[in-house]
C-alpha atoms as a PDB file:
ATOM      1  CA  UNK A   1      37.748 -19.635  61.269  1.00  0.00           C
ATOM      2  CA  UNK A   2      39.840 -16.860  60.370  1.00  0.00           C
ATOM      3  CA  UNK A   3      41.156 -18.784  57.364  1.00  0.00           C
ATOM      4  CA  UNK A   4      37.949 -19.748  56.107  1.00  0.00           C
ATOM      5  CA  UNK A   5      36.136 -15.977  56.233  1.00  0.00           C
ATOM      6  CA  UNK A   6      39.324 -15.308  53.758  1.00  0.00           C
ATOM      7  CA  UNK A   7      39.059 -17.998  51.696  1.00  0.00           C
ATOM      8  CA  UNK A   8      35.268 -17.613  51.249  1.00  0.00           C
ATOM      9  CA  UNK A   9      35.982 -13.618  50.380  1.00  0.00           C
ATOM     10  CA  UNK A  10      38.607 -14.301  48.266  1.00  0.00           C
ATOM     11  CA  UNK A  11      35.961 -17.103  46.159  1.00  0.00           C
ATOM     12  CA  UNK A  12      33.484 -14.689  46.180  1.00  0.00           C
ATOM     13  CA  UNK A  13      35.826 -11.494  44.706  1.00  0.00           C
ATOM     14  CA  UNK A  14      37.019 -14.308  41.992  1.00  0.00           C
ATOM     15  CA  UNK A  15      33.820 -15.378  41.138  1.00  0.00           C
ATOM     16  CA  UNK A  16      32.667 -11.674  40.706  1.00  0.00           C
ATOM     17  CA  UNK A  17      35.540 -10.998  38.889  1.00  0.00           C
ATOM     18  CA  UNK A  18      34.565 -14.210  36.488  1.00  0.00           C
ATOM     19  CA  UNK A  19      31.277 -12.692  36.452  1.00  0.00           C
ATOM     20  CA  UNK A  20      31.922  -9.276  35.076  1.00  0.00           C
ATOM     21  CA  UNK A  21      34.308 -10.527  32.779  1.00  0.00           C
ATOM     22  CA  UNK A  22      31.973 -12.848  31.108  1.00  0.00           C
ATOM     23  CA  UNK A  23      29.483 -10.213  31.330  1.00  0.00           C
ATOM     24  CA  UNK A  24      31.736  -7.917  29.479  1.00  0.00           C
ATOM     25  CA  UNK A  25      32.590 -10.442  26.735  1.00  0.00           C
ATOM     26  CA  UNK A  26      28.754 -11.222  26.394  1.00  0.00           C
ATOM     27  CA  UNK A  27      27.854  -7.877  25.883  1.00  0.00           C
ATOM     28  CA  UNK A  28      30.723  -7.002  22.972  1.00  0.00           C
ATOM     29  CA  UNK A  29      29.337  -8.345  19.479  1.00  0.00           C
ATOM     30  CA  UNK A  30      30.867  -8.196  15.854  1.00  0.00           C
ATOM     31  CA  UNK A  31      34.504  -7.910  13.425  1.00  0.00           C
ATOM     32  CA  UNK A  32      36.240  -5.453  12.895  1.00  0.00           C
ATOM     33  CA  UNK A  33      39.608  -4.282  12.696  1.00  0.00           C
ATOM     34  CA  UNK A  34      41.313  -8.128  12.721  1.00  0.00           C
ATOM     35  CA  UNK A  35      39.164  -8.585  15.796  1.00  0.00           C
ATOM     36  CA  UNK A  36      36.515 -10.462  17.115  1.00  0.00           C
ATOM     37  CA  UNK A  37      33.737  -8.871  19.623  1.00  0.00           C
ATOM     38  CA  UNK A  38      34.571  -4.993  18.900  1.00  0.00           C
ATOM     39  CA  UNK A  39      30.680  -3.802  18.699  1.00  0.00           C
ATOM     40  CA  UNK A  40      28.570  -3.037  21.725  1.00  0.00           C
ATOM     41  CA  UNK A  41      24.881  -1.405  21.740  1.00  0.00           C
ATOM     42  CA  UNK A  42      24.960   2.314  20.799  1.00  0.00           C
ATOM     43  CA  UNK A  43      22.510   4.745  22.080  1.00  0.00           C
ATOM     44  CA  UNK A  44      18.662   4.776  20.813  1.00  0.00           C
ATOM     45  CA  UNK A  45      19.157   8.390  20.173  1.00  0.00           C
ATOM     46  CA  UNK A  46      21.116   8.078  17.822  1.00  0.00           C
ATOM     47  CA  UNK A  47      18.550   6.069  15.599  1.00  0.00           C
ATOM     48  CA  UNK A  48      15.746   8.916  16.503  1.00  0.00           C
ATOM     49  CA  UNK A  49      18.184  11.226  15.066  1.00  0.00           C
ATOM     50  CA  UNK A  50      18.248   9.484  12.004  1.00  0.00           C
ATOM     51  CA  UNK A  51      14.898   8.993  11.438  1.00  0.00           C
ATOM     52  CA  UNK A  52      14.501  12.713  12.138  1.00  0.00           C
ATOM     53  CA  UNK A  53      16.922  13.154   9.202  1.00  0.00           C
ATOM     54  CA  UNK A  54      15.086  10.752   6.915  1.00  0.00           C
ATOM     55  CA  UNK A  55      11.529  12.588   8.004  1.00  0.00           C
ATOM     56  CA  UNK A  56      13.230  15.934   6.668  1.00  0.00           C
ATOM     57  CA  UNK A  57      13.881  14.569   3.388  1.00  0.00           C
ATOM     58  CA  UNK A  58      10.570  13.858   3.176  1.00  0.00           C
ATOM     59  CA  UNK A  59       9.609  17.350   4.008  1.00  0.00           C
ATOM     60  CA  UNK A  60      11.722  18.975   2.063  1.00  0.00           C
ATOM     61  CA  UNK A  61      13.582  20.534   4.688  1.00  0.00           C
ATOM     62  CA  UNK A  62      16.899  21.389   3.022  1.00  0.00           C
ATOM     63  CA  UNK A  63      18.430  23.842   5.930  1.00  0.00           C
ATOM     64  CA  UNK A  64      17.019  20.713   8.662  1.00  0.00           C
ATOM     65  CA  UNK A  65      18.980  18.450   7.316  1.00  0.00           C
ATOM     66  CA  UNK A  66      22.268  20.702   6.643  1.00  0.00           C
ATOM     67  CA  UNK A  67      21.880  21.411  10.714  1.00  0.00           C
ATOM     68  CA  UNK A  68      22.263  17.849  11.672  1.00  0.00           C
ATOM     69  CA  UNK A  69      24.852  17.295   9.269  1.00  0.00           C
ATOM     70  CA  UNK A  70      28.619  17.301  10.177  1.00  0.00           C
ATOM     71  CA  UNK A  71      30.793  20.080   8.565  1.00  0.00           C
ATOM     72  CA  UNK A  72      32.986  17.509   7.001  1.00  0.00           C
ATOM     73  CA  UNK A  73      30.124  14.715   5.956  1.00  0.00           C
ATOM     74  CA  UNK A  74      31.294  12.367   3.088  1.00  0.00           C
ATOM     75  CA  UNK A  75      28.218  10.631   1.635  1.00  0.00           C
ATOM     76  CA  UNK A  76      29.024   7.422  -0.615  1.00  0.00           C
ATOM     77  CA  UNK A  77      25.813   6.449  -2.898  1.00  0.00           C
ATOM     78  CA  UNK A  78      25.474   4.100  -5.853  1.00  0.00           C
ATOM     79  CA  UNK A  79      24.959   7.118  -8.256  1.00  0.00           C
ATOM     80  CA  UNK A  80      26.865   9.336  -6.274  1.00  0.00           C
ATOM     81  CA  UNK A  81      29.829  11.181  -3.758  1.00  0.00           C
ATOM     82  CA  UNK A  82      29.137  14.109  -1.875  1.00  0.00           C
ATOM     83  CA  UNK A  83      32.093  15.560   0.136  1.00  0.00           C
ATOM     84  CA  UNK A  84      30.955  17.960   2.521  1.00  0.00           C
ATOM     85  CA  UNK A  85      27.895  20.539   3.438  1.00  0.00           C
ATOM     86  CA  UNK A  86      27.951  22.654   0.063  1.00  0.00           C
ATOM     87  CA  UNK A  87      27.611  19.558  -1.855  1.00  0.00           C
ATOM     88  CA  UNK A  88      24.990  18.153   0.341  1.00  0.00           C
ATOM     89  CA  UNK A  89      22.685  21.374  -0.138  1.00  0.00           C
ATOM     90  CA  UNK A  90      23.242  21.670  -3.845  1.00  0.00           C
ATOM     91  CA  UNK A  91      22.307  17.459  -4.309  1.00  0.00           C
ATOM     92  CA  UNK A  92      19.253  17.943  -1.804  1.00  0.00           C
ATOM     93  CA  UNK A  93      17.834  21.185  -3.474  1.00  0.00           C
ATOM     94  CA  UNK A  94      17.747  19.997  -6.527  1.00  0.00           C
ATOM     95  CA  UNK A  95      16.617  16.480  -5.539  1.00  0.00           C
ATOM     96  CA  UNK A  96      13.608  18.374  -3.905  1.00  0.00           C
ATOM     97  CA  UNK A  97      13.128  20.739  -6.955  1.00  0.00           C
ATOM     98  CA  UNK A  98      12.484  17.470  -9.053  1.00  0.00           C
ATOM     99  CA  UNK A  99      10.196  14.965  -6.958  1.00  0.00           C
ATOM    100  CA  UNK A 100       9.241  13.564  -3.837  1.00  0.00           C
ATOM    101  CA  UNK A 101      10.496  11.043  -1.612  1.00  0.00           C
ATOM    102  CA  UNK A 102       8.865   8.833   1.170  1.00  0.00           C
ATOM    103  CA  UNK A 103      10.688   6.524   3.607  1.00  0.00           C
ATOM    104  CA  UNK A 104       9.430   3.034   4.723  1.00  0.00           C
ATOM    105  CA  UNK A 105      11.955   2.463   7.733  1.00  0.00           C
ATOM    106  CA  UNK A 106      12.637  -2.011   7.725  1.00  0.00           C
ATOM    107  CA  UNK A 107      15.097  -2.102  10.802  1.00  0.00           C
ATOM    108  CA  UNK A 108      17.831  -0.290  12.525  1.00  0.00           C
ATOM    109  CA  UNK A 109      20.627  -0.972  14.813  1.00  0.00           C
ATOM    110  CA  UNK A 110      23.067   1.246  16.955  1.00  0.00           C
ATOM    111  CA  UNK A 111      26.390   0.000  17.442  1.00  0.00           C
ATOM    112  CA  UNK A 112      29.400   1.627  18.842  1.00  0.00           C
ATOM    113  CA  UNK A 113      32.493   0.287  18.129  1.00  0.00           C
ATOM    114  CA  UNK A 114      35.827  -0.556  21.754  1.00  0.00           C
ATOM    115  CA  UNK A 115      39.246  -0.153  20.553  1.00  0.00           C
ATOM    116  CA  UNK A 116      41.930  -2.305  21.304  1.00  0.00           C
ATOM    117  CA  UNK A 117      42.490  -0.862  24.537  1.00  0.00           C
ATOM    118  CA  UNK A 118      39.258  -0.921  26.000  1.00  0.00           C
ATOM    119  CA  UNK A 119      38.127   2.755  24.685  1.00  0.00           C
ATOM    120  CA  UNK A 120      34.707   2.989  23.160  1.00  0.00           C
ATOM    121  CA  UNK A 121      34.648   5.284  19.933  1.00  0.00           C
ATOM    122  CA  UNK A 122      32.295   8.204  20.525  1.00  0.00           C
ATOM    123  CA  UNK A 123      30.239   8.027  17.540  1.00  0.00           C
ATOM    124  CA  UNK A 124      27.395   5.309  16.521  1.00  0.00           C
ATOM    125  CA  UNK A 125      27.246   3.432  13.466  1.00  0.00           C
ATOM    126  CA  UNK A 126      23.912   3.281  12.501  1.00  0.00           C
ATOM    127  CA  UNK A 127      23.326   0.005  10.544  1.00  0.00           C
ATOM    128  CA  UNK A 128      19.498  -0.410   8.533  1.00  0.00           C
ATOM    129  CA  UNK A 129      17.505  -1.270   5.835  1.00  0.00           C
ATOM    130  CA  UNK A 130      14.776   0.763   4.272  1.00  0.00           C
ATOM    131  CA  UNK A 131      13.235   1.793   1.038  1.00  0.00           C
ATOM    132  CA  UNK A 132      12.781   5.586  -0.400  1.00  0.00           C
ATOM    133  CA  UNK A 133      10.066   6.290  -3.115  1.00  0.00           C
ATOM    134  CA  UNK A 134      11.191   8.957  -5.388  1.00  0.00           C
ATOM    135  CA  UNK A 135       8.162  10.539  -7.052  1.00  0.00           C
ATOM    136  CA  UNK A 136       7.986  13.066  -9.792  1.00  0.00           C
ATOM    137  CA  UNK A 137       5.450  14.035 -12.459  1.00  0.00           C
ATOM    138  CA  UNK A 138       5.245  10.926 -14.600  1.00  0.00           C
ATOM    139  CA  UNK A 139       7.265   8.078 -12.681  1.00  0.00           C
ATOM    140  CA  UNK A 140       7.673   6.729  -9.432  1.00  0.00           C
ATOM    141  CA  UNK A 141      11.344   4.937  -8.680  1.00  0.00           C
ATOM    142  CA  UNK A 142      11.429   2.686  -6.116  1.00  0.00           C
ATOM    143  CA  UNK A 143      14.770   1.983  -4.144  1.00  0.00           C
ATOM    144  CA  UNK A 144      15.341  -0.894  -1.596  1.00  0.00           C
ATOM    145  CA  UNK A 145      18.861   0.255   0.371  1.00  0.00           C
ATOM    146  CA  UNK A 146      20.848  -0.568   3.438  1.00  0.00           C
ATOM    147  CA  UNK A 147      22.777   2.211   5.215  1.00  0.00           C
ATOM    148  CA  UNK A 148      26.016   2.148   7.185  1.00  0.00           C
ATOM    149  CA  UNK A 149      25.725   5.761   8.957  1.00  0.00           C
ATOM    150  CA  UNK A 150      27.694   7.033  11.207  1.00  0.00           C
ATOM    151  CA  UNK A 151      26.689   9.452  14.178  1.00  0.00           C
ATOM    152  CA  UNK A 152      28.763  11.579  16.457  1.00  0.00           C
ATOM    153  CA  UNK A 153      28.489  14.642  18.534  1.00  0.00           C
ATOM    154  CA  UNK A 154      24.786  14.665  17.153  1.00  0.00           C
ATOM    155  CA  UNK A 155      26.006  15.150  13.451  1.00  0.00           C
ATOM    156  CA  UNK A 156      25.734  12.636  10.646  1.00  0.00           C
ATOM    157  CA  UNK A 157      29.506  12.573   9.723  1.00  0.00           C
ATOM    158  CA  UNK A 158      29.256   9.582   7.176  1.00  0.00           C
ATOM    159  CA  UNK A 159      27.176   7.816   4.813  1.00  0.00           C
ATOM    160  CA  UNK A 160      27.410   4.522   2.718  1.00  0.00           C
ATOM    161  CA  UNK A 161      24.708   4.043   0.981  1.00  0.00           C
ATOM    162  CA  UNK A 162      23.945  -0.250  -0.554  1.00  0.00           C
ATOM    163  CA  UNK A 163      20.840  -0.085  -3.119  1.00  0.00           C
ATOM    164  CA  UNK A 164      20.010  -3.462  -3.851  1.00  0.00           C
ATOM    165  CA  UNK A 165      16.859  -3.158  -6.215  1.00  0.00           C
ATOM    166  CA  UNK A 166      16.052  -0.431  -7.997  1.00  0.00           C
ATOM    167  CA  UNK A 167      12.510  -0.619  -9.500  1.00  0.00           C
ATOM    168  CA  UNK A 168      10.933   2.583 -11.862  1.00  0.00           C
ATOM    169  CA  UNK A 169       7.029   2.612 -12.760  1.00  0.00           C
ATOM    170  CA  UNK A 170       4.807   4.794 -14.480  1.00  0.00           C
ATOM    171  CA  UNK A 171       2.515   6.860 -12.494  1.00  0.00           C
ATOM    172  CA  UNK A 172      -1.439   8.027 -12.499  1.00  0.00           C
ATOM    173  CA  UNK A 173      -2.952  10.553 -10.829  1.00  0.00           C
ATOM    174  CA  UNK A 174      -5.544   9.415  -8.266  1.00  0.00           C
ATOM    175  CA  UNK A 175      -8.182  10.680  -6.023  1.00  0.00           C
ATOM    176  CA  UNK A 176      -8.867   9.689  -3.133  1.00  0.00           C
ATOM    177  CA  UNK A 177     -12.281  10.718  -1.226  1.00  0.00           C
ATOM    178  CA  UNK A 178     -13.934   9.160   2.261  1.00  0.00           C
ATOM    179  CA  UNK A 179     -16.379  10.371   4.200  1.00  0.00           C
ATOM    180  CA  UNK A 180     -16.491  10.511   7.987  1.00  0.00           C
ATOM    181  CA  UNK A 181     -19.643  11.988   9.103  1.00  0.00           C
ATOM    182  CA  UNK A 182     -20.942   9.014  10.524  1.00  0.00           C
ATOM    183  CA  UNK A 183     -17.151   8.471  12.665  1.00  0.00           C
ATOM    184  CA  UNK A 184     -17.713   9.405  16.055  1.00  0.00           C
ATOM    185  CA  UNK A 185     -13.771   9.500  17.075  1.00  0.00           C
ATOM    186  CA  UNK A 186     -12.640  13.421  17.280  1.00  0.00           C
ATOM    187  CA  UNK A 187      -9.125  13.535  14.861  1.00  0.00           C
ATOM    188  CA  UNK A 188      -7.108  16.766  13.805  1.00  0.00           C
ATOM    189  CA  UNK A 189      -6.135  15.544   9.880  1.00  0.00           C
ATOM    190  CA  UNK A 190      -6.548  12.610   8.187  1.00  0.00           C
ATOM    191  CA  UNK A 191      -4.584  11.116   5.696  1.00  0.00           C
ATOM    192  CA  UNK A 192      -4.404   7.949   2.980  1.00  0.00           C
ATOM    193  CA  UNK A 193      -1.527   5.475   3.427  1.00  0.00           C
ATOM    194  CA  UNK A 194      -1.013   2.583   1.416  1.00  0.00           C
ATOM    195  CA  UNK A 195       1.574   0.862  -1.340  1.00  0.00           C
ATOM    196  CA  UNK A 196       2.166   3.692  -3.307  1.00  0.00           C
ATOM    197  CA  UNK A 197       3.820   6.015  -0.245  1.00  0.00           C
ATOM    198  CA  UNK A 198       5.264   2.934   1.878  1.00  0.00           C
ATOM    199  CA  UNK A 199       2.597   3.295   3.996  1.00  0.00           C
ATOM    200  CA  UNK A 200       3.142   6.775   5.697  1.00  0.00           C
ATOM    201  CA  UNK A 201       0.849   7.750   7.247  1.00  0.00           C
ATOM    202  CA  UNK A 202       2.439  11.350   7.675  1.00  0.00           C
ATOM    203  CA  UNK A 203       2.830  12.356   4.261  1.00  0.00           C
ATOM    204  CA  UNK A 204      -0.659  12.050   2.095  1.00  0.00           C
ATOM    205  CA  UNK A 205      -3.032  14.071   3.750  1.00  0.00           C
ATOM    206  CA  UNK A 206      -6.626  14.961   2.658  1.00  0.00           C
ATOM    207  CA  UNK A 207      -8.505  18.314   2.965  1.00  0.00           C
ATOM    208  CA  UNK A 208     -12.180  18.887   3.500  1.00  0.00           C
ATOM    209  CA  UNK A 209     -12.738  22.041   1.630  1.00  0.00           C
ATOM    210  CA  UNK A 210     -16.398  22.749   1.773  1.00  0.00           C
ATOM    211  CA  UNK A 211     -16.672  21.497   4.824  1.00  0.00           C
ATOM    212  CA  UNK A 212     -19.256  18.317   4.384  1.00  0.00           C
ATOM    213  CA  UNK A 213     -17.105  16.325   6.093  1.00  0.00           C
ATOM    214  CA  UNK A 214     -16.063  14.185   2.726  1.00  0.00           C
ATOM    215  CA  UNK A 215     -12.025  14.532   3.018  1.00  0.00           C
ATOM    216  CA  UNK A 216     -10.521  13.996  -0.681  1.00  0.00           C
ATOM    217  CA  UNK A 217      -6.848  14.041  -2.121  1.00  0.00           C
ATOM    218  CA  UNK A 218      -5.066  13.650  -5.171  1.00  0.00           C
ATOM    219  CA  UNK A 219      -1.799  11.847  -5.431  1.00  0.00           C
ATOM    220  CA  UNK A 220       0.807   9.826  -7.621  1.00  0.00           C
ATOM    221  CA  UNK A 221       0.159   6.511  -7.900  1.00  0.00           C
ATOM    222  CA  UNK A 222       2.342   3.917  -9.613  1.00  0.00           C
ATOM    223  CA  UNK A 223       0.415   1.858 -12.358  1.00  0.00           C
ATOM    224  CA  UNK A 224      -0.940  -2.165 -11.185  1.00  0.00           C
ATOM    225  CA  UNK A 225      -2.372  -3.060  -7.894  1.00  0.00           C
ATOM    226  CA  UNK A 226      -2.863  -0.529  -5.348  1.00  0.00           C
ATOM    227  CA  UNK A 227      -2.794  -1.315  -1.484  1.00  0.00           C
ATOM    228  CA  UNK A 228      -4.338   1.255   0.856  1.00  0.00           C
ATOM    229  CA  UNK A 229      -6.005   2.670   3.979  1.00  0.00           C
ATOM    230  CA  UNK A 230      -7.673   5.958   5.284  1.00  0.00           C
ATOM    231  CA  UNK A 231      -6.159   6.570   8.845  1.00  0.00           C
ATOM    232  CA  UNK A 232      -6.928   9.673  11.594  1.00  0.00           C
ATOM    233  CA  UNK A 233      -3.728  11.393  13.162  1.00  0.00           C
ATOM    234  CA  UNK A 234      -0.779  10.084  11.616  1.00  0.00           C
ATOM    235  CA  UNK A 235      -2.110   6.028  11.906  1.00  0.00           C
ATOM    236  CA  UNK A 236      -3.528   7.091  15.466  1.00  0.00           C
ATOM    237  CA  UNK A 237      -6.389   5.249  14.063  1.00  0.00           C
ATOM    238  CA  UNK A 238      -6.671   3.637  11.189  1.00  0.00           C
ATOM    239  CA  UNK A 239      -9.409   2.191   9.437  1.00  0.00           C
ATOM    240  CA  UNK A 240     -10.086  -1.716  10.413  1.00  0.00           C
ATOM    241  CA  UNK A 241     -11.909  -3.663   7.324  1.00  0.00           C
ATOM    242  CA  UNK A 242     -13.205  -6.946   7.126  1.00  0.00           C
ATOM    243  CA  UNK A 243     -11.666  -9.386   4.876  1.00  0.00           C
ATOM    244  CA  UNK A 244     -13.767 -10.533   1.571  1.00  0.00           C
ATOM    245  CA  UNK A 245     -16.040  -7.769   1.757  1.00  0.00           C
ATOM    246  CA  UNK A 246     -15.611  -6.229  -1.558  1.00  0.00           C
ATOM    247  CA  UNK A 247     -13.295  -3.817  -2.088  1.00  0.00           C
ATOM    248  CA  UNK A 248     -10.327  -5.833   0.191  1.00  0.00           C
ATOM    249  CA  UNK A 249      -7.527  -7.824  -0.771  1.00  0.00           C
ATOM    250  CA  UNK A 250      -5.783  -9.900   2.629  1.00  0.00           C
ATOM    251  CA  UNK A 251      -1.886 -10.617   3.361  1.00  0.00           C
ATOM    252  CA  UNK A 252      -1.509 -12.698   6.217  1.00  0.00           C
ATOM    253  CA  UNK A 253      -3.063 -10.525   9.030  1.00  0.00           C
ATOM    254  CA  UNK A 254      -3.401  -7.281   7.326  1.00  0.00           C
ATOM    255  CA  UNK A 255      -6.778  -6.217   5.331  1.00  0.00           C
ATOM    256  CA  UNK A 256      -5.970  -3.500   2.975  1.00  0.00           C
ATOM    257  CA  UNK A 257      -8.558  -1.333   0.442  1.00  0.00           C
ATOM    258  CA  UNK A 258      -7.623  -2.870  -3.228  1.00  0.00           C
ATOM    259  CA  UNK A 259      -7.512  -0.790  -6.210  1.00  0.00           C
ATOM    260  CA  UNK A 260      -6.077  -1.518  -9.713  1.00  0.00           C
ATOM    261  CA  UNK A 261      -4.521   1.165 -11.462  1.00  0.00           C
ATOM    262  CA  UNK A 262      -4.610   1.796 -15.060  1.00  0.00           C
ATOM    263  CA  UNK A 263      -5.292   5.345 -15.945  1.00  0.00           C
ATOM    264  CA  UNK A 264      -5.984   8.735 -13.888  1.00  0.00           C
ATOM    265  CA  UNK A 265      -8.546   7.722 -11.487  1.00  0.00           C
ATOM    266  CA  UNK A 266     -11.200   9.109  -9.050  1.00  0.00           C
ATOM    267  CA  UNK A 267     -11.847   6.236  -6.563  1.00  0.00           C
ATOM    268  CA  UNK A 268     -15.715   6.202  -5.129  1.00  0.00           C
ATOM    269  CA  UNK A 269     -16.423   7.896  -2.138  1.00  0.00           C
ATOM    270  CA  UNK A 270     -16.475   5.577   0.858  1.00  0.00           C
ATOM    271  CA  UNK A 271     -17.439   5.479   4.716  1.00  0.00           C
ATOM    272  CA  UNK A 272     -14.345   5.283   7.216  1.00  0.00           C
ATOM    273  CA  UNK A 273     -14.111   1.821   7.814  1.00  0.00           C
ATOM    274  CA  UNK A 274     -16.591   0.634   4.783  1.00  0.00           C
ATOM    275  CA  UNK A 275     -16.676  -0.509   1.070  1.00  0.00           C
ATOM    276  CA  UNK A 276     -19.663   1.444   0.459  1.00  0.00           C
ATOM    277  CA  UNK A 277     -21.282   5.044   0.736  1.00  0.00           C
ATOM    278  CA  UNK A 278     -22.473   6.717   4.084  1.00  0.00           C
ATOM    279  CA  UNK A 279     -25.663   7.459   2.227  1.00  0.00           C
END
């Protein structure tokens, strides 16, 4: 009996053993190195760090971005190198002296890479794909990218930067107005989202100066087809339309406003959630 309680433990301890070490193989991913299965998941605050860096492009927010940078960054572009914090500042103040940018975030993946002897690096690679709109006076360049960042100590220490398409149009002024006196849903700002700012929601917002509850903005729009939508709180809520009623165009489940763009442009005033007037 004694022989069998042993027996059974020592099954039991191998098969945990078994266990944890496929467990551990399962969860390592990836190449690197001359090896196989050297990646496993980094931390997700690591990605809301850089999304907090890409949101302070967006605001201009030169000294922001210079405090979560690393001392020694090295930033590798298609256009260009920056080696360090001075360089950084000089590139982003003069990149915000010249236009505006807005970030449509695609997908993004921590992963932290085990050494050979087990170790895990300290630092996350930050691996995604997004597109920046860089806006000035007369054109709008639009840049589709993939970014190998890396992340440590809460710093971003490196940058390699993959631009895939790289598409400039012209731009037109446009004006935007809707009116939400008949909206019954209480909102601190609303804004306009749509094609022309990757749909942020966060960085077009429109003022209601007079006070007669008709909220207008103008804004640089590239020439052609314009996609957009009126939205309360940063896309809290944003406006629902029916499809085929007039001033909508429909892509697989979204319904968007429609617009085409040919010269500077004041759109008609419309009712949140409407094609037409509140009057």
């Amino acid at each position: 009996m004694k022989k069998l309680l042993l027996l059974t433990t020592a099954l039991f301890l191998s098969f945990f053993e078994l266990t944890a070490q496929e467990t551990k193989t399962q969860e390592l991913v990836g190449y690197g190195n001359g090896r196989y299965e050297v990646f496993k998941t980094g931390g997700q605050e690591s990605i809301n760090l850089w999304f907090k860096w890409m949101e302070l492009h967006v605001n201009k927010d030169v000294e922001g971005i210079l405090a979560l940078a690393h001392e020694e960054i090295y930033i590798e572009a298609p256009e260009t190198t920056l080696n360090g914090k001075a360089e950084l500042k000089d590139w982003l103040t003069t990149a915000s002296d010249n236009g505006d940018i807005t970030v449509e975030h695609r997908w993004a993946v921590p992963l932290r890479f085990v050494n050979e002897d087990g170790s895990v690096s300290p630092g996350d690679w930050i691996v995604n794909d997004y597109a920046v709109n860089y806006k000035t006076k007369e054109s709008v360049t639009i840049n589709d990218s993939e970014a190998n960042v890396y992340i440590v100590g809460g710093k971003v220490r490196y940058m390699k930067i993959f631009t895939f398409k790289v598409e400039t149009l012209q731009t037109k002024q446009v004006t935007f107005a809707v009116d939400l006196t008949k909206t019954d849903k209480s909102f601190s700002n609303i804004s306009v989202f749509g094609s022309f700012n990757n749909w942020c929601a966060s960085c077009d917002y429109l003022t209601d100066e007079d006070n007669d509850g008709i909220y207008t903005g103008t804004f640089d729009v590239p020439v052609g087809e314009l996609q957009y939508k009126f939205t309360l709180d940063d896309q809290t809520v944003e406006e629902q339309l029916e499809a085929e009623s007039g001033c909508t165009t429909t892509i697989g489940e979204f319904t968007n406003r429609v617009a085409e763009i040919t010269d500077d442009t004041t759109l008609s005033t419309v009712c949140f959630n409407s094609c037409t007037s509140c009057k």
